[in-house]
N, C-alpha and C. Protein backbone atom coordinates (compact mmCIF):
# COMPACT_ATOMS: atom_id res chain seq x y z
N UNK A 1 -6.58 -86.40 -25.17
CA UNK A 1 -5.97 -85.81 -23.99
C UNK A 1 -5.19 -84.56 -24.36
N UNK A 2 -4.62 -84.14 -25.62
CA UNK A 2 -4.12 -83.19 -25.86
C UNK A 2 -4.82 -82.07 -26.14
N UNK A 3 -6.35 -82.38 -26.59
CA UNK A 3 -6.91 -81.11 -26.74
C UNK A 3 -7.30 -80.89 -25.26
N UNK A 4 -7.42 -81.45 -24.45
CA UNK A 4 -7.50 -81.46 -22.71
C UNK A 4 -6.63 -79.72 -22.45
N UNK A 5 -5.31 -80.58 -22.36
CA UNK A 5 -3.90 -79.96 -22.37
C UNK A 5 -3.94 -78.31 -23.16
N UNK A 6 -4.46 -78.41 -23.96
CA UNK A 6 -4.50 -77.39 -25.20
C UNK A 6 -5.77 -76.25 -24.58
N UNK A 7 -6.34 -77.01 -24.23
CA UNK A 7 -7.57 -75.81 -23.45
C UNK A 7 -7.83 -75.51 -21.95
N UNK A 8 -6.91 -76.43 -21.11
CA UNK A 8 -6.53 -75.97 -20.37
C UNK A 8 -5.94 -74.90 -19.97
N UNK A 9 -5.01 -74.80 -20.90
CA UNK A 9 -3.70 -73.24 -20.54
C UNK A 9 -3.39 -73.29 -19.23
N UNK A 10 -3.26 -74.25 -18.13
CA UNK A 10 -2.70 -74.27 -16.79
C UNK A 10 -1.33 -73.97 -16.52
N UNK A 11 -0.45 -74.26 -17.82
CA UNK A 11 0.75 -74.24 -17.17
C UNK A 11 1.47 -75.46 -16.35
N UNK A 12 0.70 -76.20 -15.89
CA UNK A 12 1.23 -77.04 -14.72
C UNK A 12 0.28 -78.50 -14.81
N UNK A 13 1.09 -79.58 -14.27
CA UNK A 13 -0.01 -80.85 -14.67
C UNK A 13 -1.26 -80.73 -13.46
N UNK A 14 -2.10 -81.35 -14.70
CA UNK A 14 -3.44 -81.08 -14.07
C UNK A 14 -3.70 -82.36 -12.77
N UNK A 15 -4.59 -81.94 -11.73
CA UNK A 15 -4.83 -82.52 -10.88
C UNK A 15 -6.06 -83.55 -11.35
N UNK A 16 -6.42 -84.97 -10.56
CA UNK A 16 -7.34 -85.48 -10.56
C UNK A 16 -8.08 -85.88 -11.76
N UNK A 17 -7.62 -85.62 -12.92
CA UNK A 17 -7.96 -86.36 -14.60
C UNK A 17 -8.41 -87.48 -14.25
N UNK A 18 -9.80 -87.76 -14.92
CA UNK A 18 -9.99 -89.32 -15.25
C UNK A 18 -10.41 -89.99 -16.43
N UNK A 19 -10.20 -90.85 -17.02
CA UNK A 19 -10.79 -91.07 -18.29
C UNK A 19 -11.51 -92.01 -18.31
N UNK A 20 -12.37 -92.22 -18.94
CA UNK A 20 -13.40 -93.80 -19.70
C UNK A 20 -13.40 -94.13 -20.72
N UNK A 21 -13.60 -95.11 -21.06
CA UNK A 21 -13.96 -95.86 -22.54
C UNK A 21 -15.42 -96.19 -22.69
N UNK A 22 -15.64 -95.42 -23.92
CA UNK A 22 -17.08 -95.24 -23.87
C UNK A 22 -17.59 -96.60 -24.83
N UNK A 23 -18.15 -97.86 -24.97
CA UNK A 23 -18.39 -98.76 -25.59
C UNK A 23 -19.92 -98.16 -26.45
N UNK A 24 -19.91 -98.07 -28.13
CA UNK A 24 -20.89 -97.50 -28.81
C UNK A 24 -21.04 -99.21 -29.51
N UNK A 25 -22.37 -99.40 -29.48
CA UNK A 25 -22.67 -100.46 -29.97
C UNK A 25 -23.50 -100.07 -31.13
N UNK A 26 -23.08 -101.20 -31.93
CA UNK A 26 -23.51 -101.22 -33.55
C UNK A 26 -25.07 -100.38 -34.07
N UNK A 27 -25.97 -100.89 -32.98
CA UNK A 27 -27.26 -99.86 -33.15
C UNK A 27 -27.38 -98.18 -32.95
N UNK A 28 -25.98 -97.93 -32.53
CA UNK A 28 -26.01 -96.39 -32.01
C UNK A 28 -25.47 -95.72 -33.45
N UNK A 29 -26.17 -94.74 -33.59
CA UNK A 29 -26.11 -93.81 -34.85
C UNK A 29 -24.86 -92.80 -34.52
N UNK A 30 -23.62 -92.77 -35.41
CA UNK A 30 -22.71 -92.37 -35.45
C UNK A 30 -22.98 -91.63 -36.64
N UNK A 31 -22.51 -90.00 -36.75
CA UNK A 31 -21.53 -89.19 -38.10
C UNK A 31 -20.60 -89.10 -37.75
N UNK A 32 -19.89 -88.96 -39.05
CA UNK A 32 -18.88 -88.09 -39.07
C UNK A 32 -18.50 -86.95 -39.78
N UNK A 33 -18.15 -86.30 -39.44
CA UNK A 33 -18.38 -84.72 -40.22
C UNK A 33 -17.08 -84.65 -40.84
N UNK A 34 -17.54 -83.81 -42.21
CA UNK A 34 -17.04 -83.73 -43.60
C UNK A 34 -16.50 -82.14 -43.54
N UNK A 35 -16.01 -82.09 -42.91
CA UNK A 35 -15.11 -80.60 -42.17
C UNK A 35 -14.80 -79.44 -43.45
N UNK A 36 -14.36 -80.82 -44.55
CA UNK A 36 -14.17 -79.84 -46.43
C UNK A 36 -15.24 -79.05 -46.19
N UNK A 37 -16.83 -79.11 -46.02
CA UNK A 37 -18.06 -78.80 -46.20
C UNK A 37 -18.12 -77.68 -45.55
N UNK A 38 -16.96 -77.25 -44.02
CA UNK A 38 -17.97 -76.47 -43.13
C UNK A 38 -16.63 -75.34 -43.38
N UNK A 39 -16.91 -74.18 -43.79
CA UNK A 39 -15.93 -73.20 -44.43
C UNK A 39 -15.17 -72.83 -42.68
N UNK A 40 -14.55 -72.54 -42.87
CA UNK A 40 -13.30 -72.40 -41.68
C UNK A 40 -13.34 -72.67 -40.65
N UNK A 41 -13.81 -73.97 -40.58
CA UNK A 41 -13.77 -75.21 -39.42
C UNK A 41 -12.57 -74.88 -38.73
N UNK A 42 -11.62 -75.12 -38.61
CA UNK A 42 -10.33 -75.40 -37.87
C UNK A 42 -10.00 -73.71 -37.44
N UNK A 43 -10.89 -72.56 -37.79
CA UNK A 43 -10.58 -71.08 -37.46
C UNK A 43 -10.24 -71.34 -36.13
N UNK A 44 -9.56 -70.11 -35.63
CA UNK A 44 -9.06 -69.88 -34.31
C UNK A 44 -10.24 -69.44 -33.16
N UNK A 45 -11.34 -68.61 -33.81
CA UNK A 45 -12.08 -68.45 -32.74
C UNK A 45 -13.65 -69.59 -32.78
N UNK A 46 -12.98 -70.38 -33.60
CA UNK A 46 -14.06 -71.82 -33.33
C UNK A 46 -15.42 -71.43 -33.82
N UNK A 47 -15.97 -70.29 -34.07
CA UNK A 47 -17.09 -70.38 -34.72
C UNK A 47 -17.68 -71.08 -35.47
N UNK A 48 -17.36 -71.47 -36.93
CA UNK A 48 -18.10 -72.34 -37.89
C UNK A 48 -17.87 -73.82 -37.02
N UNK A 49 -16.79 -73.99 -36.40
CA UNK A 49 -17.33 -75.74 -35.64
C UNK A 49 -18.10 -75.66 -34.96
N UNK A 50 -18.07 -74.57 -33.64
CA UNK A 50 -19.15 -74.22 -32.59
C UNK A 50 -21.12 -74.40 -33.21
N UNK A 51 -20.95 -73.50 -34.52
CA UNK A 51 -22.43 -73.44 -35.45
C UNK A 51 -22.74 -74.79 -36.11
N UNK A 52 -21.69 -75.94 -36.54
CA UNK A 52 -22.02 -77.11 -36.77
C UNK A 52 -22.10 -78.05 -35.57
N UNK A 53 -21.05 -77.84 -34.59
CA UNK A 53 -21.53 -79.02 -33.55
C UNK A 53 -23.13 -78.50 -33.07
N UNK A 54 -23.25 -77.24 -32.86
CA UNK A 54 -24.57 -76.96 -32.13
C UNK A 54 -25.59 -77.19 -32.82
N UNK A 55 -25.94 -76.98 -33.90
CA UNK A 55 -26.96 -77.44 -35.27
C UNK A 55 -27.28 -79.36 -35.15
N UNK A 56 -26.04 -79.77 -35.23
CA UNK A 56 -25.88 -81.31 -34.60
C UNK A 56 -26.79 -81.71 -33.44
N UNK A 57 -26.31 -81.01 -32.71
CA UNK A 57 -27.18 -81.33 -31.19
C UNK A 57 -28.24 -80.63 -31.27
N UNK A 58 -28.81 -80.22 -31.62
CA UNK A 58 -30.40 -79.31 -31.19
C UNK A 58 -31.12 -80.35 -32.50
N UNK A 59 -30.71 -81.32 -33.15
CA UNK A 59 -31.60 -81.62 -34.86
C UNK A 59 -31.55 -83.46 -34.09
N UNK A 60 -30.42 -83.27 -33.36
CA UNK A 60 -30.27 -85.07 -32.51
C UNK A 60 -30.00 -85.75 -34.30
N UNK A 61 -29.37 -85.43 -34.87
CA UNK A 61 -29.05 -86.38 -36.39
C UNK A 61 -28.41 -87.47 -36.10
N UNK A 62 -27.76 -87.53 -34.74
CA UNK A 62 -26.72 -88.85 -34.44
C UNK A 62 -26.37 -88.86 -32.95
N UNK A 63 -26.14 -90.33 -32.25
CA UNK A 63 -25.77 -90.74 -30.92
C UNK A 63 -24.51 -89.59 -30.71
N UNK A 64 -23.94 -89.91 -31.53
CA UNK A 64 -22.15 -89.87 -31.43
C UNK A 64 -21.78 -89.07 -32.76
N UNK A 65 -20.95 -87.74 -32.85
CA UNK A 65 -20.32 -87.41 -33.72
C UNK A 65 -18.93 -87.17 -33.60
N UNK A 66 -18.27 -87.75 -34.82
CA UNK A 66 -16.73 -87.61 -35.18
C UNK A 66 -16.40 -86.44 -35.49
N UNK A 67 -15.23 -85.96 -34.89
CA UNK A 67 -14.76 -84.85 -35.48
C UNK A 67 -13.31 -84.76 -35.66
N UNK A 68 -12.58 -84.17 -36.66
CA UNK A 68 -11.08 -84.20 -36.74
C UNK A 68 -10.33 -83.14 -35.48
N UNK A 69 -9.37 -83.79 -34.86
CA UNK A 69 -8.68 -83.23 -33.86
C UNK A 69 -8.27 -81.87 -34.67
N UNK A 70 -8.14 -80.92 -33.81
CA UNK A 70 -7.14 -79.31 -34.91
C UNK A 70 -6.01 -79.10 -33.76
N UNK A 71 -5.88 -79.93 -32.94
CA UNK A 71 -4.47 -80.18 -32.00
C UNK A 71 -3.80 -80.63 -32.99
N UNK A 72 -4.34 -82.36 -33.21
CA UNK A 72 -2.82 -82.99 -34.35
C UNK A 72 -3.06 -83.04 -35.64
N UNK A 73 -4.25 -82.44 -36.23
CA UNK A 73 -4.51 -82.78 -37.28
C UNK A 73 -4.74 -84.04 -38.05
N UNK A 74 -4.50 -85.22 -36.91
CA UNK A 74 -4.23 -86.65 -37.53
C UNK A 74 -5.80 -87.57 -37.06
N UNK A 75 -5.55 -87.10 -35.79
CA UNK A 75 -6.42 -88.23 -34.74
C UNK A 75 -8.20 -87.42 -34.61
N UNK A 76 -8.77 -88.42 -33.97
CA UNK A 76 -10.37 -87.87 -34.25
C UNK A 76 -10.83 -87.57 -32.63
N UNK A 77 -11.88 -86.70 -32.51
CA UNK A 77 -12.45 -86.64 -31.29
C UNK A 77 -13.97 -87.24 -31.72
N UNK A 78 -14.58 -87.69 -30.11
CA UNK A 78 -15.83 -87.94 -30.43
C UNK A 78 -16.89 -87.67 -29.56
N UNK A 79 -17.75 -86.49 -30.36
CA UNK A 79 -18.43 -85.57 -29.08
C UNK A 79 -20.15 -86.79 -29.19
N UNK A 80 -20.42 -86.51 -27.95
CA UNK A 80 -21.66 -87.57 -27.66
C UNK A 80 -22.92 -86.76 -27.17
N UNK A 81 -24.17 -86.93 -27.70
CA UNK A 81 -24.82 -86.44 -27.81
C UNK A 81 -26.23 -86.62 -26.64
N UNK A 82 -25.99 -85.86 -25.26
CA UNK A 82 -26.48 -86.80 -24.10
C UNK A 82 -28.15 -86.75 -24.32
N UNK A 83 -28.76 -85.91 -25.21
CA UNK A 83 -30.34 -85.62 -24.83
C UNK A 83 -30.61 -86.43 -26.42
N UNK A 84 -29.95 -87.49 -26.87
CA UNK A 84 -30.38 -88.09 -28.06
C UNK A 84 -31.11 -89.65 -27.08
N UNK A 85 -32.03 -89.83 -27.78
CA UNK A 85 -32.86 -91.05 -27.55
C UNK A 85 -32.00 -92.04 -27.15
N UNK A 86 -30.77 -92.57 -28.42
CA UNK A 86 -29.71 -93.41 -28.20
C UNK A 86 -28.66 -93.52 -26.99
N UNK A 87 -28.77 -91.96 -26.59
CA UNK A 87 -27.79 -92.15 -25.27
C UNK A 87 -27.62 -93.12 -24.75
N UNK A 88 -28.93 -93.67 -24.26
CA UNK A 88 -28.66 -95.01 -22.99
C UNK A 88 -28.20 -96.21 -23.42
N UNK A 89 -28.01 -96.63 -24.70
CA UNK A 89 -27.48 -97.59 -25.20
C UNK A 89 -26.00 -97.55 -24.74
N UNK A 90 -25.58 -96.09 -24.72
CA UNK A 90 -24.20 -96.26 -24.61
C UNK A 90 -23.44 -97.15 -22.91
N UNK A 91 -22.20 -97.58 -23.20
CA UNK A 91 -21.60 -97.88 -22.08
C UNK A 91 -20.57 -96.97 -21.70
N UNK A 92 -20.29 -97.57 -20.48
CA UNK A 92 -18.80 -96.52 -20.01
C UNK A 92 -18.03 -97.45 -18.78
N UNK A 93 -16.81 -97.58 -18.88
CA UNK A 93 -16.38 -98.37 -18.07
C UNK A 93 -15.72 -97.52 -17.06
N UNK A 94 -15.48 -97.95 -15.92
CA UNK A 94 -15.26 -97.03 -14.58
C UNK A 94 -13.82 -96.02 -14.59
N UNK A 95 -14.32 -95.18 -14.30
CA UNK A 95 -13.01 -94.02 -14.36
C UNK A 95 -11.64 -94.67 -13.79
N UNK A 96 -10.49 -94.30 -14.39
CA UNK A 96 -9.17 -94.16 -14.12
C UNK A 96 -8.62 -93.32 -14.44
N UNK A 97 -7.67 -92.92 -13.20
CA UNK A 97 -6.44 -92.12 -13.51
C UNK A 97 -5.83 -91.81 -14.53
N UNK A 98 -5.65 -90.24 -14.72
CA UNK A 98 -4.82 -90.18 -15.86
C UNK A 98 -3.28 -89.51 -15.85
N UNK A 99 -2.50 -90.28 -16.00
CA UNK A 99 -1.24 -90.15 -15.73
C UNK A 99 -0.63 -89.51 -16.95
N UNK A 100 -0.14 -88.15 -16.04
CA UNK A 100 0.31 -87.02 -16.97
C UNK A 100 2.14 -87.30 -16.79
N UNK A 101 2.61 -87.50 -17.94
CA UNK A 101 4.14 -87.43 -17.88
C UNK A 101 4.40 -86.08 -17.83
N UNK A 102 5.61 -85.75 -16.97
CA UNK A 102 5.93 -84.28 -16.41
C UNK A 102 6.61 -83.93 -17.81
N UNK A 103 7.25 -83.88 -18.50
CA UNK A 103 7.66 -83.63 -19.25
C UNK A 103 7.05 -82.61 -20.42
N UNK A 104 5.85 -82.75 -20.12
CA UNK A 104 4.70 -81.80 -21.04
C UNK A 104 4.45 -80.49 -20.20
N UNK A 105 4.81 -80.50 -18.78
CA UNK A 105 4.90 -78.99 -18.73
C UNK A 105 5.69 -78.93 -17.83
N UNK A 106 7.26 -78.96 -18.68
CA UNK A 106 8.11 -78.46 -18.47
C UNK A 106 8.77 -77.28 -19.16
């Protein structure tokens, strides 16, 4: 939700957010990317991630790929890969609200 926040640039809490939980079951082909590998991953104008996520998706190597957040540096994102064979395995449970504490754009 923070890289949400982070690429937004609104200024103001966002309207109408919803989130899901995406359920990946054991047969669905997951990476995770080795970021050491991809020379200035975390750059500001996103290029070398932009040239690895897109290489990712056009080769279909995996359902689901991990990637390290460059918001917190701590936590992972996980981009999903909709024109991979595996897609339909995936689940998703019904949207809810996402409740923005005001305090973040104040």
């Amino acid at each position: 939700m923070l890289e949400v926040l982070v690429n937004a640039n609104i200024g103001r809490m966002p309207k109408q957010h919803a989130w899901i939980a995406i359920l990946i079951g054991g047969d669905v082909s997951v990476e995770e990317a080795d970021v050491r590998k991809v020379r200035r991953w975390d750059a500001p104008d996103q290029r070398s991630s932009r040239i690895f996520g897109d290489q990712w998706y056009d080769d279909q190597r995996s359902t689901v790929l991990i990637v390290p957040s460059t918001v917190t540096r701590v936590e992972r994102n996980v981009v999903i890969n909709q024109e991979h064979p595996d897609f339909r395995k995936l689940r998703a449970t019904k949207p809810k609200p996402v409740i923005w504490d005001e305090r973040l754009f104040q």
